[in-house]
C-alpha atoms as a PDB file:
ATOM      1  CA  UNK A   1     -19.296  14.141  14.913  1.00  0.00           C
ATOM      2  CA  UNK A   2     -22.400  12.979  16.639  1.00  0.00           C
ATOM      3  CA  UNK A   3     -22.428   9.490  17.941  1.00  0.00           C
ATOM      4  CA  UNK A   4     -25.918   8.666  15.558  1.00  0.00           C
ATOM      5  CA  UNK A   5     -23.265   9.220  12.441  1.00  0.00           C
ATOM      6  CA  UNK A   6     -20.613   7.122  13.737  1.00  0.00           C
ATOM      7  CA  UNK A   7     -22.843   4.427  14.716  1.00  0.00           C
ATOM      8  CA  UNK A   8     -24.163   4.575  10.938  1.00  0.00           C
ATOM      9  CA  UNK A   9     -20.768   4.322   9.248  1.00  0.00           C
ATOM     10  CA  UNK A  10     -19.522   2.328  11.436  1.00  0.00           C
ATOM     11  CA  UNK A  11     -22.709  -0.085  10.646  1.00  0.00           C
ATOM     12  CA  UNK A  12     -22.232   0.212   6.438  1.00  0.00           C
ATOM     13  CA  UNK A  13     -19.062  -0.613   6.905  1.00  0.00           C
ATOM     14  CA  UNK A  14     -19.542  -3.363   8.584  1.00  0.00           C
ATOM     15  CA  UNK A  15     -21.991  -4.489   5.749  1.00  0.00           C
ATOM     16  CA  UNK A  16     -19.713  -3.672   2.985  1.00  0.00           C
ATOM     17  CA  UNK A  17     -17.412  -5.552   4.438  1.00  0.00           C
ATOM     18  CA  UNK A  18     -19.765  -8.599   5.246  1.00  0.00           C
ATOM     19  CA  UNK A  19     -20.865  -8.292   1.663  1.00  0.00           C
ATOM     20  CA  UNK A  20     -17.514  -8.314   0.275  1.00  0.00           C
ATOM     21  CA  UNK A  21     -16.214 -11.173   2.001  1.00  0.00           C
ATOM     22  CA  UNK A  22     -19.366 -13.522   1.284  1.00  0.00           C
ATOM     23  CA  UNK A  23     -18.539 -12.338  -2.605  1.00  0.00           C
ATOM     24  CA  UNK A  24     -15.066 -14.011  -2.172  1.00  0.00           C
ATOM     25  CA  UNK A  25     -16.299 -17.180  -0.538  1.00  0.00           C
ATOM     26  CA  UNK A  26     -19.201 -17.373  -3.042  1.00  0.00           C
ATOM     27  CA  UNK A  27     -16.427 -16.772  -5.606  1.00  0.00           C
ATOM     28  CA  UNK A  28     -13.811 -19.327  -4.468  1.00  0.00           C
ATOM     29  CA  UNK A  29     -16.375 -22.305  -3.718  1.00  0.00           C
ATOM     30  CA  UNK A  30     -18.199 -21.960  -7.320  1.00  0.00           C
ATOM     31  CA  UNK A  31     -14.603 -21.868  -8.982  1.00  0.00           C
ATOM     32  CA  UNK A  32     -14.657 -17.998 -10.186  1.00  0.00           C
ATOM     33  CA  UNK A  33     -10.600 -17.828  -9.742  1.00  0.00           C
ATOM     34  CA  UNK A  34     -10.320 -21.235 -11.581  1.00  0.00           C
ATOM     35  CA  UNK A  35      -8.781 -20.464 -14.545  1.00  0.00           C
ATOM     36  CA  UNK A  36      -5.953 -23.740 -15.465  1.00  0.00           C
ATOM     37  CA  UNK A  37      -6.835 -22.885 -18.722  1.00  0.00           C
ATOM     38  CA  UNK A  38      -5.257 -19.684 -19.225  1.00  0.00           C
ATOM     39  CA  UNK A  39      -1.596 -21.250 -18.330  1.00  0.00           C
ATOM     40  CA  UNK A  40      -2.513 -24.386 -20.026  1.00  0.00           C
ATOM     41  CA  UNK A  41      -3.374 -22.495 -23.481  1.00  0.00           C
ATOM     42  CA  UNK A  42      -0.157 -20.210 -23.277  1.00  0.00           C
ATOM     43  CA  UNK A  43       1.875 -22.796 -22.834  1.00  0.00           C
ATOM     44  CA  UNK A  44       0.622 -24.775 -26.050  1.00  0.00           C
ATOM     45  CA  UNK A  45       0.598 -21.774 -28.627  1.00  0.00           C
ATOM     46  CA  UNK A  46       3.754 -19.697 -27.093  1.00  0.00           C
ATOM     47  CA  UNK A  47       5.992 -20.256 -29.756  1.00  0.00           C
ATOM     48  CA  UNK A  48       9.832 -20.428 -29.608  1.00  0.00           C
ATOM     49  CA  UNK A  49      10.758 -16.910 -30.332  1.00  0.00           C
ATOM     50  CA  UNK A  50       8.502 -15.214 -27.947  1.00  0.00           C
ATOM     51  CA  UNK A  51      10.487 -17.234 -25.209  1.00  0.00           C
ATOM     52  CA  UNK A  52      13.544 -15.970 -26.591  1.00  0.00           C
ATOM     53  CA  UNK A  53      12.264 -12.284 -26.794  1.00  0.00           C
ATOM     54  CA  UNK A  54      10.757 -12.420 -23.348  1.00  0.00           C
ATOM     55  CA  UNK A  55      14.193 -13.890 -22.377  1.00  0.00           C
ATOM     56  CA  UNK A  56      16.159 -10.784 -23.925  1.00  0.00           C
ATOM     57  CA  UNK A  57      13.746  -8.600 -21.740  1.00  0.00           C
ATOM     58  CA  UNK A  58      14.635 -10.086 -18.419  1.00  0.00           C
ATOM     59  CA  UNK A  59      18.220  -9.686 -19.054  1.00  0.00           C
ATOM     60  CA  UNK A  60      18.024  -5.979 -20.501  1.00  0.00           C
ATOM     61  CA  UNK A  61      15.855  -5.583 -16.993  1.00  0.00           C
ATOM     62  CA  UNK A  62      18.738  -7.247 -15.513  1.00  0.00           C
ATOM     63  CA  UNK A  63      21.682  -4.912 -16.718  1.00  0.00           C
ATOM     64  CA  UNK A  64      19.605  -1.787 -16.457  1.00  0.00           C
ATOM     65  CA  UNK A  65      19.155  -2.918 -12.546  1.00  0.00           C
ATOM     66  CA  UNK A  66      23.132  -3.650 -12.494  1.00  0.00           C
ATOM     67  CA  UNK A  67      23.977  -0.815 -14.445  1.00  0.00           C
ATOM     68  CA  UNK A  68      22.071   1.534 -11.716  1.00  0.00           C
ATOM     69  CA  UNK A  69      23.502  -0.216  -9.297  1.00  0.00           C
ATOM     70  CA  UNK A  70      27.038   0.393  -9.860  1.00  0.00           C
ATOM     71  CA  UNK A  71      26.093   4.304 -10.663  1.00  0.00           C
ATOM     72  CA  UNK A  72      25.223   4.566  -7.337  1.00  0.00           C
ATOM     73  CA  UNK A  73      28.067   3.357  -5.902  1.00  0.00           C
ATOM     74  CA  UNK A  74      30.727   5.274  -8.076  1.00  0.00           C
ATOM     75  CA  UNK A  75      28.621   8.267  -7.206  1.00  0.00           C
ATOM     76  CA  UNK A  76      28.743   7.716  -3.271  1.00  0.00           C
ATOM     77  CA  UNK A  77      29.974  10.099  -1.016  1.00  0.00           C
ATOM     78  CA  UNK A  78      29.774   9.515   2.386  1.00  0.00           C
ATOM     79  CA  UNK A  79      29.192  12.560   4.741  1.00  0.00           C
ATOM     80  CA  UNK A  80      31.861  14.167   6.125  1.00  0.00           C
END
């Protein structure tokens, strides 16, 4: 590659990158990623059984993980 082209990319990138990181500064100081709302609101209208249901899925998630686990193991053999 000639040096003119690597002085250009390396010079957009540069930008793009400059650009991109003034977004996220301009995005954390006016309060873009703000959102207490969102928790707040799920927490009030979350009723009781889809606790329970997302309870049941952590512990299927569990065994499955366990369950694989202990397939591995009975299925070992170590090299001879």
């Amino acid at each position: 590659m000639s040096d003119n082209i690597i002085i250009l990319m390396l010079g957009i990138s540069t930008a793009l990158g400059a650009f991109g990181l003034f977004a996220l500064i301009w995005g954390i100081k006016t309060g873009q990623f703000d959102d207490q709302e969102k928790f707040l609101g799920s927490a009030k209208f979350d009723t009781e059984d889809d606790y329970k249901a997302a309870i049941k899925l952590e512990q299927k998630k569990k065994e499955a993980i366990a369950k694989k686990k202990k397939e591995r193991e009975k299925n070992y053999k170590p090299a001879d």
